[in-house]
Protein backbone atom coordinates (compact mmCIF):
# COMPACT_ATOMS: atom_id res chain seq x y z
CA UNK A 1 0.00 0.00 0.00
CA UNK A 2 2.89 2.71 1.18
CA UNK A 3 5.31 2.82 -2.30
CA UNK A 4 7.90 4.97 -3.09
CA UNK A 5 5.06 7.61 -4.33
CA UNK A 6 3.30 7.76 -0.88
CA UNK A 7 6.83 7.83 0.47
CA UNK A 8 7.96 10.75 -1.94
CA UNK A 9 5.12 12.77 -1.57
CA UNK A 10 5.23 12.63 2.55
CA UNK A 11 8.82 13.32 2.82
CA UNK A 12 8.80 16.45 -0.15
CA UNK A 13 5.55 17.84 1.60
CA UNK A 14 6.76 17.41 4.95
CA UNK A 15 10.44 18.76 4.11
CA UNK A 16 8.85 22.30 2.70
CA UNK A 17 6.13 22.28 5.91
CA UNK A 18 9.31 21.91 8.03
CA UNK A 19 11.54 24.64 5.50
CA UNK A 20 8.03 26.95 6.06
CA UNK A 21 7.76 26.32 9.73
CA UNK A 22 11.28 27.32 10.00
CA UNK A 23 11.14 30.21 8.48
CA UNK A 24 7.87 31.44 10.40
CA UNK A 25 9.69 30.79 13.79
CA UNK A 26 12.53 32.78 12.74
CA UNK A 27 10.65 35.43 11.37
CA UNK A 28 8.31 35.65 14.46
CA UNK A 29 12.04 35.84 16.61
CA UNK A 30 13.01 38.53 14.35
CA UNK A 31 9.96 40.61 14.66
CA UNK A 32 9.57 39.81 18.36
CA UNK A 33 12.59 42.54 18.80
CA UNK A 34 10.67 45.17 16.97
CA UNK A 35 8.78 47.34 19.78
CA UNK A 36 5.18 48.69 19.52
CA UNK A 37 4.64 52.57 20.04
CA UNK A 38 2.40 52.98 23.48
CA UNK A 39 3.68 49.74 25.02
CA UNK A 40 0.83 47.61 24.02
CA UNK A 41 0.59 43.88 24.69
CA UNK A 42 -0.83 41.34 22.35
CA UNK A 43 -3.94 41.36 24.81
CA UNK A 44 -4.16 44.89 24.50
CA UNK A 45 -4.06 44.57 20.74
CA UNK A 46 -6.72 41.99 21.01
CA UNK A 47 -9.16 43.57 23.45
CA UNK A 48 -8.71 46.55 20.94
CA UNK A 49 -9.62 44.92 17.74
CA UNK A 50 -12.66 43.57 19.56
CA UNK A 51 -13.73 46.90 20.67
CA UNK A 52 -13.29 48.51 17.54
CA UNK A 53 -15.39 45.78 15.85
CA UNK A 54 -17.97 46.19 18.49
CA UNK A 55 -17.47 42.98 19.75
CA UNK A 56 -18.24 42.81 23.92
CA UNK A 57 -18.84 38.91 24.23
CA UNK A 58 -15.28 37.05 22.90
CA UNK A 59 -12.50 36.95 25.62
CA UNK A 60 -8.77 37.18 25.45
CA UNK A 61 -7.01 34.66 27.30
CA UNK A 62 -3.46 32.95 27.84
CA UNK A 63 -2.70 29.45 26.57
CA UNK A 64 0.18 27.08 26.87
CA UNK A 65 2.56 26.22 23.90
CA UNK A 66 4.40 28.34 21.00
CA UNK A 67 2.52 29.61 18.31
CA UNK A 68 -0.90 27.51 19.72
CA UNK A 69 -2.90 30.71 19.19
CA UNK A 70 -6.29 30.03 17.95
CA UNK A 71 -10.15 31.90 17.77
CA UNK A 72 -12.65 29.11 19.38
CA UNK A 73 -16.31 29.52 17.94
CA UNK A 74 -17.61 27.80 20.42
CA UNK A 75 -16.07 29.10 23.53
CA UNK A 76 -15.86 32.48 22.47
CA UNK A 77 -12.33 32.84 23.25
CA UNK A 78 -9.38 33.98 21.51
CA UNK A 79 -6.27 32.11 23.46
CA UNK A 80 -2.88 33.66 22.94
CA UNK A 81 0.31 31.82 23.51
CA UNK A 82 2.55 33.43 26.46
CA UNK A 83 5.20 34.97 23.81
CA UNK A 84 1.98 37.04 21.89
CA UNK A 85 -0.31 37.31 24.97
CA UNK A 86 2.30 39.01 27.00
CA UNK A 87 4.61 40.16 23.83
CA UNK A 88 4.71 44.17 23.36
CA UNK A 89 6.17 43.78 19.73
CA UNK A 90 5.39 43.42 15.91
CA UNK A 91 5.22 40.01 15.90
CA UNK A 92 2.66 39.47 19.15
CA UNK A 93 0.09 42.72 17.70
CA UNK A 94 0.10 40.67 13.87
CA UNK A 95 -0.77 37.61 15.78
CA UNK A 96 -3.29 38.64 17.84
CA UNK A 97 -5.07 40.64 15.44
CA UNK A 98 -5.45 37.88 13.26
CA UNK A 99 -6.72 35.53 15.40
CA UNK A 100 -9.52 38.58 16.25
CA UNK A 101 -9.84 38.82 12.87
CA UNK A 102 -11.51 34.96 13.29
CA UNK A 103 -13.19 36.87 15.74
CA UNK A 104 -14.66 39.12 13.47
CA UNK A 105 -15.74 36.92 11.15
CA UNK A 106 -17.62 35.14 13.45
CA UNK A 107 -19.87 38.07 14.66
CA UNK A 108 -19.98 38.90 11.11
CA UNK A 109 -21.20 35.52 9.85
CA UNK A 110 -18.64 35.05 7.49
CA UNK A 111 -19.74 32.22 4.82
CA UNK A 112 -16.12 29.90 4.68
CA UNK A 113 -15.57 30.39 8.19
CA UNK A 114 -19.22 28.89 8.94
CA UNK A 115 -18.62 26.08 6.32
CA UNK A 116 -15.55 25.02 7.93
CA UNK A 117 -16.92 25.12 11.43
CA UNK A 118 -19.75 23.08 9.74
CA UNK A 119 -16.93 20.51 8.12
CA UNK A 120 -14.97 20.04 11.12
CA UNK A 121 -17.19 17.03 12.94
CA UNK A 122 -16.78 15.32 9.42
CA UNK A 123 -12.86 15.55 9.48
CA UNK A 124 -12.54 14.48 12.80
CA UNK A 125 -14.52 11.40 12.31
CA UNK A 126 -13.08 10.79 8.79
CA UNK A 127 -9.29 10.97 10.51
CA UNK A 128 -10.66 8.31 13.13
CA UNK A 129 -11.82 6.18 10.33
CA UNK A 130 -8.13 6.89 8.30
CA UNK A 131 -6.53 6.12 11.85
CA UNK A 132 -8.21 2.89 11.94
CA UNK A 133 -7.23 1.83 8.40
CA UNK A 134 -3.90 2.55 8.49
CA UNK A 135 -3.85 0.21 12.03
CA UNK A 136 -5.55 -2.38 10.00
CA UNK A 137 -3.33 -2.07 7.44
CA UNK A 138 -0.41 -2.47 9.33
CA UNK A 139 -1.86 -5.59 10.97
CA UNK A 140 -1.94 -7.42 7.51
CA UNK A 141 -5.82 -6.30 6.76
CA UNK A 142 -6.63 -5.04 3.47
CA UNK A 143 -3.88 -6.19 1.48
CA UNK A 144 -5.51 -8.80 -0.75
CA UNK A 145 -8.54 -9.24 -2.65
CA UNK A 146 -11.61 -6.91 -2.41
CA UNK A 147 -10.66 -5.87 1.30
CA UNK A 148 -8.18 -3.57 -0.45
CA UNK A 149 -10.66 -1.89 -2.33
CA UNK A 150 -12.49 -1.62 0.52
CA UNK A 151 -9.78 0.52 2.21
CA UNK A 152 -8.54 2.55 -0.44
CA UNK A 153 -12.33 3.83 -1.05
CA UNK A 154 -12.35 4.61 2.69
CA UNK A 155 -9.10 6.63 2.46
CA UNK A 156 -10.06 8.58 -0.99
CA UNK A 157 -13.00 9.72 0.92
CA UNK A 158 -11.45 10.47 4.10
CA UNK A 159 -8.57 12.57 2.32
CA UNK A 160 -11.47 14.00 0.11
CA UNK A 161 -12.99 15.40 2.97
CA UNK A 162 -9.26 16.71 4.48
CA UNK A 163 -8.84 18.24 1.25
CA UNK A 164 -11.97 20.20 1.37
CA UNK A 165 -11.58 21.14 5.00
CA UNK A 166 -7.96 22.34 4.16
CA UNK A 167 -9.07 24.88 0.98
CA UNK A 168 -11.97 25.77 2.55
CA UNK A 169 -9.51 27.02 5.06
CA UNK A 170 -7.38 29.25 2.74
CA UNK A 171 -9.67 32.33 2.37
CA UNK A 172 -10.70 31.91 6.18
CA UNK A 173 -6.82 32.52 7.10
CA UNK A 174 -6.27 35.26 4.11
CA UNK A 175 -9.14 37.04 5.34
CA UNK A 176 -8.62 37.35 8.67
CA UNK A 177 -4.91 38.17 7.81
CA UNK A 178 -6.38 41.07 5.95
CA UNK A 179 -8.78 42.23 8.12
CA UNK A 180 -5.91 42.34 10.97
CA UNK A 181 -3.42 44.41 8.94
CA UNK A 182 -6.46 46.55 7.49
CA UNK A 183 -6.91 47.44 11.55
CA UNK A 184 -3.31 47.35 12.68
CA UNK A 185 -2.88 50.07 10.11
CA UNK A 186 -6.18 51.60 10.69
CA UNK A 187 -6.11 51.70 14.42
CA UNK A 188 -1.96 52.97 14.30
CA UNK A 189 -0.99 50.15 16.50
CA UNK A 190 1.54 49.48 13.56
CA UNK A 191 3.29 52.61 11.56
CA UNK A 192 5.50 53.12 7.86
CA UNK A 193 8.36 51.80 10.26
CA UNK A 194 7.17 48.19 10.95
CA UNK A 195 3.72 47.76 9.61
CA UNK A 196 5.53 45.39 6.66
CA UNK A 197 7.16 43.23 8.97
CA UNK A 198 3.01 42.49 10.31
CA UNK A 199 2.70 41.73 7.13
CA UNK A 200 5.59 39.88 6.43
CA UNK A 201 4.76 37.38 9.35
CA UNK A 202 0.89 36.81 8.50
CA UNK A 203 1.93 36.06 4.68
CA UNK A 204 4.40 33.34 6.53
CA UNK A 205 2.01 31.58 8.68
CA UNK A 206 -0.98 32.00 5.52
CA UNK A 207 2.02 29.32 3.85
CA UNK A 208 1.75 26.73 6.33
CA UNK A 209 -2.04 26.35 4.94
CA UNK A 210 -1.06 26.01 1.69
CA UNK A 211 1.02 23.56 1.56
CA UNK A 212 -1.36 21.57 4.34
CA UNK A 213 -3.78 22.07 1.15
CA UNK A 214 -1.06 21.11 -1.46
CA UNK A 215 0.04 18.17 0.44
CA UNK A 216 -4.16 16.70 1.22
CA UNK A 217 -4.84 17.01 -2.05
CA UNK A 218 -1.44 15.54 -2.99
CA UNK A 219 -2.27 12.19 -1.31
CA UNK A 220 -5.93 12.33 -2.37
CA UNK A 221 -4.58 12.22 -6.29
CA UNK A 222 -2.48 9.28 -5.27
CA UNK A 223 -4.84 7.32 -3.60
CA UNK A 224 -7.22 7.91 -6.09
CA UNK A 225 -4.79 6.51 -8.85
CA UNK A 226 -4.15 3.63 -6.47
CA UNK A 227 -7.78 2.92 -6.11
CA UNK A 228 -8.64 3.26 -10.04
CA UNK A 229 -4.98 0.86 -10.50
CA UNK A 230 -6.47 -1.59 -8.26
CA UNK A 231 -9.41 -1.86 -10.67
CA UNK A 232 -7.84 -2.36 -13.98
């Protein structure tokens, strides 16, 4: 089942995701020396952005881990890792603004960002079901006969659905990338002196989703060819 394809395509995809995480880190380092004018935190940025977008009922709160910051829908919350929550630099005010800016596009109803929401029970069961396969697979299940046909349809549709999950994804990050920077600039947390390095380290992290896209719909194609092989 695993070839030298699958093989190739997992180790270029996760050679670039490691080249692009690399790069993010370093440029989130860099930035992290730049100072904000008026001494503002990332929560500060945060609780800003949400008051400007007349939003009263999403909170701002610490979380454990490096770059872990996320907007949860269904909490309300936008958690900030200890570097942004705390950070009074470039790199902490582009961070938190974006995640806001998944703030914003919940109170605004955006349409992707409600589709993935919406998607995100089916991935999670679909990468159960994948999990599962996989095991079975590497028990000596679904190697032979019709029981591998059986398993690569399960895995085309579970990577269908991972593929979809991961473009729909693409204009949520973009957006809320640009509705950050619109405000950073907008609100003058960020100035002509360091408003480009924001922007610098949103375009960064928006590549980590692409080639999470590139990479689904990679093995999709391939298991797809596997499955229609396994036919002929």
């Amino acid at each position: 089942m695993f070839d030298i394809g699958y093989l190739l395509i997992f180790g270029v995809f996760a050679l670039i995701s490691w080249l692009i995480g690399s790069q993010l880190k370093s440029r989130f380092k860099r930035y992290s020396k730049i100072p904000l004018g008026g001494g503002l935190s990332g929560k500060d940025v945060a609780e800003k952005m949400l008051r400007d977008n007349g939003i009263t009922d999403v909170r701002v709160i610490p979380t454990n881990g490096q770059l872990s910051d996320h907007y949860n829908p269904a909490t309300k919350t936008v958690a900030l890792s200890h570097d942004v929550y705390y950070g009074q630099h470039v790199s902490a005010a582009a961070v938190a603004a974006h995640e806001c800016g998944h703030a914003v596009q919940h109170a605004r109803a955006y349409a992707p960002l409600r589709l993935r929401s919406a998607l995100v029970p089916l991935q999670n069961v679909s990468a159960q079901i994948l999990n599962t396969i996989f095991t079975l697979m590497f028990l000596g299940i679904f190697f032979i006969g019709s029981f591998m046909e059986i398993g690569l349809i399960v895995i085309v549709a579970a990577y269908a659905v991972f593929t979809l999950v991961a473009f729909v994804t693409l204009p949520v990050e973009i957006n809320a990338s640009q509705r950050a920077l619109a405000w950073l600039g907008n609100a003058g947390v960020t100035n002509y002196n360091n408003h480009s390095q924001a922007k610098d380290a949103l375009k960064w992290a928006a590549y980590t989703y692409v080639v999470a896209a590139l990479s689904s719909l990679a093995m999709l194609v391939y298991f797809l060819l596997r499955l229609v092989g396994n036919r002929d």
